[in-house]
PDB file of N, CA and C in Angstrom:
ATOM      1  N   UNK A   1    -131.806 -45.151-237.098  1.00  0.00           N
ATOM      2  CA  UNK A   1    -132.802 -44.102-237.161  1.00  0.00           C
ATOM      3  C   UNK A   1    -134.059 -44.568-236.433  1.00  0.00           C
ATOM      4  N   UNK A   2    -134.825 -43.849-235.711  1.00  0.00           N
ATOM      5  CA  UNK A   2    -135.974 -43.889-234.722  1.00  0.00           C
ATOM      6  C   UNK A   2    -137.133 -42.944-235.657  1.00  0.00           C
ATOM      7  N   UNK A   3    -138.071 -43.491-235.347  1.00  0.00           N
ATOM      8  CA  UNK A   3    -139.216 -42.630-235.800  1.00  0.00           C
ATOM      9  C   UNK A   3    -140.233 -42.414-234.551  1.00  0.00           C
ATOM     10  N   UNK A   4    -141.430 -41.821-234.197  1.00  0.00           N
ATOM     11  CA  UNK A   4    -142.063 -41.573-233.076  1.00  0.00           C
ATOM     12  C   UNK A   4    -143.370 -42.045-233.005  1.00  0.00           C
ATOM     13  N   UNK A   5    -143.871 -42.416-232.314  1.00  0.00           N
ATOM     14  CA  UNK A   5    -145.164 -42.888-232.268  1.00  0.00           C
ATOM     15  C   UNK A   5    -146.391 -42.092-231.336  1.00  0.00           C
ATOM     16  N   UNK A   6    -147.114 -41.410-231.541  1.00  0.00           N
ATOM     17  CA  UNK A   6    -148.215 -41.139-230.210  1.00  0.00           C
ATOM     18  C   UNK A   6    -148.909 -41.914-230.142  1.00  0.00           C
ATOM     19  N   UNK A   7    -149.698 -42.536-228.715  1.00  0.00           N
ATOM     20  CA  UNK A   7    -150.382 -42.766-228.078  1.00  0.00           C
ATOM     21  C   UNK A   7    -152.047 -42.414-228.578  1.00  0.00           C
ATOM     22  N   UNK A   8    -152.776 -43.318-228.636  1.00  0.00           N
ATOM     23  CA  UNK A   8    -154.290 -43.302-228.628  1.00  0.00           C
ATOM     24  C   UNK A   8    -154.851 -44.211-227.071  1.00  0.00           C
ATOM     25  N   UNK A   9    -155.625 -43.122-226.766  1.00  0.00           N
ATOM     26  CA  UNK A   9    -156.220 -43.832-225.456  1.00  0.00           C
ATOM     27  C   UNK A   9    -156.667 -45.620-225.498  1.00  0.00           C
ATOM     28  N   UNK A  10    -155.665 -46.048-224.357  1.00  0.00           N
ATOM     29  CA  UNK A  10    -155.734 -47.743-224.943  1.00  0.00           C
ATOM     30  C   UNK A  10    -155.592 -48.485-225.779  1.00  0.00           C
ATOM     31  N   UNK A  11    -153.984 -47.661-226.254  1.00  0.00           N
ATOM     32  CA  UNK A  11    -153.119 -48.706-227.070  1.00  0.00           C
ATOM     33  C   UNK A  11    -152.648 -49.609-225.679  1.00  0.00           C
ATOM     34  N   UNK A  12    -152.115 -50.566-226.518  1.00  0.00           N
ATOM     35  CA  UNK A  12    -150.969 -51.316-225.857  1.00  0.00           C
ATOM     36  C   UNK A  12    -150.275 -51.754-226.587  1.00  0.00           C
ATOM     37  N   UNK A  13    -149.000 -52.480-225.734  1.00  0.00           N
ATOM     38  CA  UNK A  13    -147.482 -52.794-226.695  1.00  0.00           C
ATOM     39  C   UNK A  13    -147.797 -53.599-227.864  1.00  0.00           C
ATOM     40  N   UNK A  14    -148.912 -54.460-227.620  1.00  0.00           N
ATOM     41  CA  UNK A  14    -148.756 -55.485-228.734  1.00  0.00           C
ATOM     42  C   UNK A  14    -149.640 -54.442-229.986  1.00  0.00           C
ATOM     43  N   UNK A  15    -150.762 -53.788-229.676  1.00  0.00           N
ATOM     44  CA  UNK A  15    -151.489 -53.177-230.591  1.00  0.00           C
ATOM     45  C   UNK A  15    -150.011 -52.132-231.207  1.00  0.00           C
ATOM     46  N   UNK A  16    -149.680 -51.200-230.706  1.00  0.00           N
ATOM     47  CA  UNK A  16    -148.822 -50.221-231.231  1.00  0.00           C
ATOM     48  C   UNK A  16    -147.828 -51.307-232.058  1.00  0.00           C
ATOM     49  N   UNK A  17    -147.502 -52.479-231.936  1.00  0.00           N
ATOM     50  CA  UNK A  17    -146.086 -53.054-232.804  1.00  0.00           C
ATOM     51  C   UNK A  17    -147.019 -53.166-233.247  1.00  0.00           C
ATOM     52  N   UNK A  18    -148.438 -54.247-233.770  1.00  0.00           N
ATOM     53  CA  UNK A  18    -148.507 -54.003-235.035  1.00  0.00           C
ATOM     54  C   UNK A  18    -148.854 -52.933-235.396  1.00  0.00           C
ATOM     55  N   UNK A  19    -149.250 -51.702-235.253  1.00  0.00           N
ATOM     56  CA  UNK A  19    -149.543 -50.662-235.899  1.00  0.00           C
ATOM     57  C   UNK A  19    -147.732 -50.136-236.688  1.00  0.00           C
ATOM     58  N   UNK A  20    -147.053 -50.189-235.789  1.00  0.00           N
ATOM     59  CA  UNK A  20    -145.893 -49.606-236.727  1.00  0.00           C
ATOM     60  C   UNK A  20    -145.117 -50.551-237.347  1.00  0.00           C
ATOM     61  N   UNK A  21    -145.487 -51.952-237.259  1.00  0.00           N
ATOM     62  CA  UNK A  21    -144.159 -53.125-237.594  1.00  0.00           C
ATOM     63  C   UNK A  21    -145.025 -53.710-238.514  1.00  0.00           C
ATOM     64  N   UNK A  22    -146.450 -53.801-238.052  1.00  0.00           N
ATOM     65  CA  UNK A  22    -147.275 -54.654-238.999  1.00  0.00           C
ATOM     66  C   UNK A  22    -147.482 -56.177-237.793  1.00  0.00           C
ATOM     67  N   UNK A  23    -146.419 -56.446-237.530  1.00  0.00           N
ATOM     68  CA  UNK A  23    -146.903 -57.881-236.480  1.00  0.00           C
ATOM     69  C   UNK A  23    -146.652 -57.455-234.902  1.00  0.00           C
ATOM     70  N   UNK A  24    -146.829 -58.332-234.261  1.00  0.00           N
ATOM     71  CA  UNK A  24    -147.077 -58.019-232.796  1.00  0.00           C
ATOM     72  C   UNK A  24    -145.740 -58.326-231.971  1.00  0.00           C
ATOM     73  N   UNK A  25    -144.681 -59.095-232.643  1.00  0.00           N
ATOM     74  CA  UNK A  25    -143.584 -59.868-232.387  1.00  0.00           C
ATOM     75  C   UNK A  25    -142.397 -58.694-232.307  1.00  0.00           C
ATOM     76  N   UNK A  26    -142.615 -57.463-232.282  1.00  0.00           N
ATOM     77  CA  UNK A  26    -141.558 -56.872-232.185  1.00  0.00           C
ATOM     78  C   UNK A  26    -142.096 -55.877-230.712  1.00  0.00           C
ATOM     79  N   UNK A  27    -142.315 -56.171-230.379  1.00  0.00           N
ATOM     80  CA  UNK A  27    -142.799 -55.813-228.727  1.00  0.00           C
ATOM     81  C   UNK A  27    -141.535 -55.259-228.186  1.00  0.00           C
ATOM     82  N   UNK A  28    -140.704 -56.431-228.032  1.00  0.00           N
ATOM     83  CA  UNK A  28    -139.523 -56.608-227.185  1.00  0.00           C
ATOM     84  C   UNK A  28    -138.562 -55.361-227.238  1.00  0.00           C
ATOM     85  N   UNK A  29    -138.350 -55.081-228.681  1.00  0.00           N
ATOM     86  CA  UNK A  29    -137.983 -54.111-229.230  1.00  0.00           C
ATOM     87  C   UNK A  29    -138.305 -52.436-228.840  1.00  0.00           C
ATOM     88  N   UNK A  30    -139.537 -52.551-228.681  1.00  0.00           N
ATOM     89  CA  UNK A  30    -140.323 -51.341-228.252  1.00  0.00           C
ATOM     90  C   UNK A  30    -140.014 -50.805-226.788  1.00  0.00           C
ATOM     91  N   UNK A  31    -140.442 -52.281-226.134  1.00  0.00           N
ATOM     92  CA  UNK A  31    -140.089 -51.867-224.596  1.00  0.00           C
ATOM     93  C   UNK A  31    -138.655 -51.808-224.179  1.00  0.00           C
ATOM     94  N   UNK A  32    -137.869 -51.940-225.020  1.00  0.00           N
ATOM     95  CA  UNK A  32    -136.505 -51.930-224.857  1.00  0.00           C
ATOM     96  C   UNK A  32    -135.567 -50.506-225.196  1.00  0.00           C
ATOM     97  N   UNK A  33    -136.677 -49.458-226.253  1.00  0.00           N
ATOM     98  CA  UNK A  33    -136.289 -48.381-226.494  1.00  0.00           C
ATOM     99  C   UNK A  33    -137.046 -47.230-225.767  1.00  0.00           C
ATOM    100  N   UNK A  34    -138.050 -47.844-225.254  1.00  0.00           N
ATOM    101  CA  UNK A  34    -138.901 -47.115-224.149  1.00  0.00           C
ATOM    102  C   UNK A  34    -139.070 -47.645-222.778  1.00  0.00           C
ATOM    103  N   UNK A  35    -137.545 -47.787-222.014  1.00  0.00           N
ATOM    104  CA  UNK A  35    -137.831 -48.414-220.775  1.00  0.00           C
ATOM    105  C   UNK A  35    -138.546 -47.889-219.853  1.00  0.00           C
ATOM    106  N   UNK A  36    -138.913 -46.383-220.002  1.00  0.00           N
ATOM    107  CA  UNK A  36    -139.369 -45.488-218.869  1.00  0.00           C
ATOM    108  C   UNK A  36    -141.019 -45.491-218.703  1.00  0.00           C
ATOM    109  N   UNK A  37    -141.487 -46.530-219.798  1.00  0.00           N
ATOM    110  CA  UNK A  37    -142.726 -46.611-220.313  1.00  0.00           C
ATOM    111  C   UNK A  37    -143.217 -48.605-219.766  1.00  0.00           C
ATOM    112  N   UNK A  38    -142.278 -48.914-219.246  1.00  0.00           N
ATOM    113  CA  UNK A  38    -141.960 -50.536-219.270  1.00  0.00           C
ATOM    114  C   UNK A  38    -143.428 -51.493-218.807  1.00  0.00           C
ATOM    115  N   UNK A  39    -143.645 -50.518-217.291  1.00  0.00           N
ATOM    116  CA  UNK A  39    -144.819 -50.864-216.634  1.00  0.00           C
ATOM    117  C   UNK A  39    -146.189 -50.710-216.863  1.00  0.00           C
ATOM    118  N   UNK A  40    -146.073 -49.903-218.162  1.00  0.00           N
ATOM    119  CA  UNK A  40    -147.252 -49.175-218.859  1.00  0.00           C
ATOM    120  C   UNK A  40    -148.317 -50.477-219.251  1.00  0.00           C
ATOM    121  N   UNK A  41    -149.257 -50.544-218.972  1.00  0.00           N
ATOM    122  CA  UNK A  41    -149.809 -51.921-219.718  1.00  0.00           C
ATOM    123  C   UNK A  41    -150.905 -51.354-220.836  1.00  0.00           C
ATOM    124  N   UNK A  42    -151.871 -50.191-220.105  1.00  0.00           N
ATOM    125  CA  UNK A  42    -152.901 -49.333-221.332  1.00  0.00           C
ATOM    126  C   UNK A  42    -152.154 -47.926-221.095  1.00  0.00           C
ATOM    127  N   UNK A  43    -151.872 -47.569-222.628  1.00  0.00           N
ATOM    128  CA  UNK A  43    -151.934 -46.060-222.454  1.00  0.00           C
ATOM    129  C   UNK A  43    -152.939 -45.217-222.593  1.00  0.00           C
ATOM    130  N   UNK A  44    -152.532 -43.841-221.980  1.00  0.00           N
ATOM    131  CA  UNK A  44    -153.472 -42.938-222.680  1.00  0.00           C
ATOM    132  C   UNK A  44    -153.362 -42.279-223.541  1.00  0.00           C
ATOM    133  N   UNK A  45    -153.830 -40.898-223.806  1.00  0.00           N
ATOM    134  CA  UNK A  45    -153.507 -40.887-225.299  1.00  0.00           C
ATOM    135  C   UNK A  45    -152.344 -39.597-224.984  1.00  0.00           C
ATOM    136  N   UNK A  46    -151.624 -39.464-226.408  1.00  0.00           N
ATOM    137  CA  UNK A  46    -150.621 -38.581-226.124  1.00  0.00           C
ATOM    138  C   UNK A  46    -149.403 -38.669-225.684  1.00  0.00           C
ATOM    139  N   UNK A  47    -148.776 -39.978-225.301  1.00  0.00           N
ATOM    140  CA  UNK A  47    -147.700 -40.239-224.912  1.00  0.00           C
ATOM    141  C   UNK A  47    -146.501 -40.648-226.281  1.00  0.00           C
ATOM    142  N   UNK A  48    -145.317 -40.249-226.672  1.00  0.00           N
ATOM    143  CA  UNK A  48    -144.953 -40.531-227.497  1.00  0.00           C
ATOM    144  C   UNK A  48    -143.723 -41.028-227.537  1.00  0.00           C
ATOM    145  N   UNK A  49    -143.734 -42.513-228.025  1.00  0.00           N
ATOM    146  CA  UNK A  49    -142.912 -43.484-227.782  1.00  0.00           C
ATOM    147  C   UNK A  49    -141.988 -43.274-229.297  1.00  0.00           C
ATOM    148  N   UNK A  50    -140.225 -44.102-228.631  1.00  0.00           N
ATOM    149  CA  UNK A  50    -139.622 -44.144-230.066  1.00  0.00           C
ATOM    150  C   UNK A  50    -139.749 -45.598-230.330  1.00  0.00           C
ATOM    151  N   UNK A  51    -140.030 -45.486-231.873  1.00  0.00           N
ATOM    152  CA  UNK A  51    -139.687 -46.834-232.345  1.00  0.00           C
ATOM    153  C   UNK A  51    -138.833 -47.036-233.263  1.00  0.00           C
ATOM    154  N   UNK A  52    -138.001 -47.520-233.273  1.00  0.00           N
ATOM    155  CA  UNK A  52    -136.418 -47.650-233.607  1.00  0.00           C
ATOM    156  C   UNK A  52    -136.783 -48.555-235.157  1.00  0.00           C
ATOM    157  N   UNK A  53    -136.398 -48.092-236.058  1.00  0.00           N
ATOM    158  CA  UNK A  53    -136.013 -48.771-237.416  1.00  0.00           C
ATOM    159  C   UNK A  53    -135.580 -50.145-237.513  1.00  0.00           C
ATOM    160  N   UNK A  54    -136.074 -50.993-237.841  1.00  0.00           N
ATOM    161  CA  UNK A  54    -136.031 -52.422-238.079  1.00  0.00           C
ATOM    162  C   UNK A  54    -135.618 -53.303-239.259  1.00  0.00           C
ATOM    163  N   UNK A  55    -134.752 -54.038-239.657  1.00  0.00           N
ATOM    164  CA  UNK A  55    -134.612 -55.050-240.577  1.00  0.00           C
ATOM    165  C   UNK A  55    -135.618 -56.027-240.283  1.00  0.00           C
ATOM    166  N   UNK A  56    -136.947 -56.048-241.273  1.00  0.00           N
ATOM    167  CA  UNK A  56    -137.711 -57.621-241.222  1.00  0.00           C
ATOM    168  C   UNK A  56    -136.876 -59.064-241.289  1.00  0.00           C
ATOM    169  N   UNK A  57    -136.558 -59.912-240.281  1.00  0.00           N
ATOM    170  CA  UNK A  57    -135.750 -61.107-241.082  1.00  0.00           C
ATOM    171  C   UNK A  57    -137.446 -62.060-240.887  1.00  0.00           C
ATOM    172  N   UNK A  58    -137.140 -63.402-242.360  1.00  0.00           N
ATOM    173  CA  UNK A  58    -137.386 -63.804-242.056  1.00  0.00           C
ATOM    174  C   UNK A  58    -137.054 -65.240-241.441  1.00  0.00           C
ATOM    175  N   UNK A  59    -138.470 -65.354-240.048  1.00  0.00           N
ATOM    176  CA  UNK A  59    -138.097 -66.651-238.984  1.00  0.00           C
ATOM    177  C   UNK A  59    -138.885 -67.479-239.492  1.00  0.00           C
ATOM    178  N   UNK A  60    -139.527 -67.591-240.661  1.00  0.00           N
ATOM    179  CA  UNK A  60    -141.062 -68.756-240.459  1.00  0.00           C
ATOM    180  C   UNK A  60    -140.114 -70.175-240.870  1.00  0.00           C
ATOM    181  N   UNK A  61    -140.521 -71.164-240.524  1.00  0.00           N
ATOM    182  CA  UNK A  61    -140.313 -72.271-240.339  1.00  0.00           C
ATOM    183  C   UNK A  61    -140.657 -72.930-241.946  1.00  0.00           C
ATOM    184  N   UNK A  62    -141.435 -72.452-242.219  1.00  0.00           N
ATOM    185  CA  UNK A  62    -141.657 -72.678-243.307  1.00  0.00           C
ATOM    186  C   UNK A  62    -140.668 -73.723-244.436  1.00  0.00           C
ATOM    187  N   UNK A  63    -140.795 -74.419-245.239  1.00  0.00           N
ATOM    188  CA  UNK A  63    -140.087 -74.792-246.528  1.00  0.00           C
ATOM    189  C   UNK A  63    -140.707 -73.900-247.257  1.00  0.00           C
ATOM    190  N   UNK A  64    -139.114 -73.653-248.291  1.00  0.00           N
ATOM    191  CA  UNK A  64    -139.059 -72.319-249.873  1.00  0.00           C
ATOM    192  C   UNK A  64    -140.039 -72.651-250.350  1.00  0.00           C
ATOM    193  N   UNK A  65    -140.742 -73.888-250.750  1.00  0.00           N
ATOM    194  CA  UNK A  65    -141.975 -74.050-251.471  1.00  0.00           C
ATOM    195  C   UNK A  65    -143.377 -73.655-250.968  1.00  0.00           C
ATOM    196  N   UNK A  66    -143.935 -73.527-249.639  1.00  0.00           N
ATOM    197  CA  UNK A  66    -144.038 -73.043-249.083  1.00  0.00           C
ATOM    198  C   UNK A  66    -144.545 -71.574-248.522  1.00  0.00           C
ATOM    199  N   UNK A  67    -143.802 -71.396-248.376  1.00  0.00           N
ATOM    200  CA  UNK A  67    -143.429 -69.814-248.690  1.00  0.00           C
ATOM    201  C   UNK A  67    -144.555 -68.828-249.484  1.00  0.00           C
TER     202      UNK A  67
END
């Protein structure tokens, strides 16, 4: 399942993942479901991107104690 995102004048990829993911690390993801958008570096406003439904895993390096 995909959900949609619009555009505010001068988002960018990393601002919009965290706005819908919460962290900035799912970028890859974004530009991968919006290739037609790839070269985009600032948007303007009004453009509306999909962002595809995600499982959080976690990567932290971390030890359980930690945590």
């Amino acid at each position: 399942m995909s959900n949609a995102y619009s555009t505010v004048q001068g988002d960018m990829w990393d601002m919009i993942s965290y706005r819908v993911y919460g962290s900035e690390k799912y970028v890859k993801i974004l530009l991968e479901a919006n290739p037609e958008y790839r070269d985009v570096v600032v948007f303007p406003a009004d453009i509306v991107l999909t962002c595809p439904t995600i499982t959080p895993t976690d990567t932290t390096k971390l030890p359980p104690w930690k945590r």
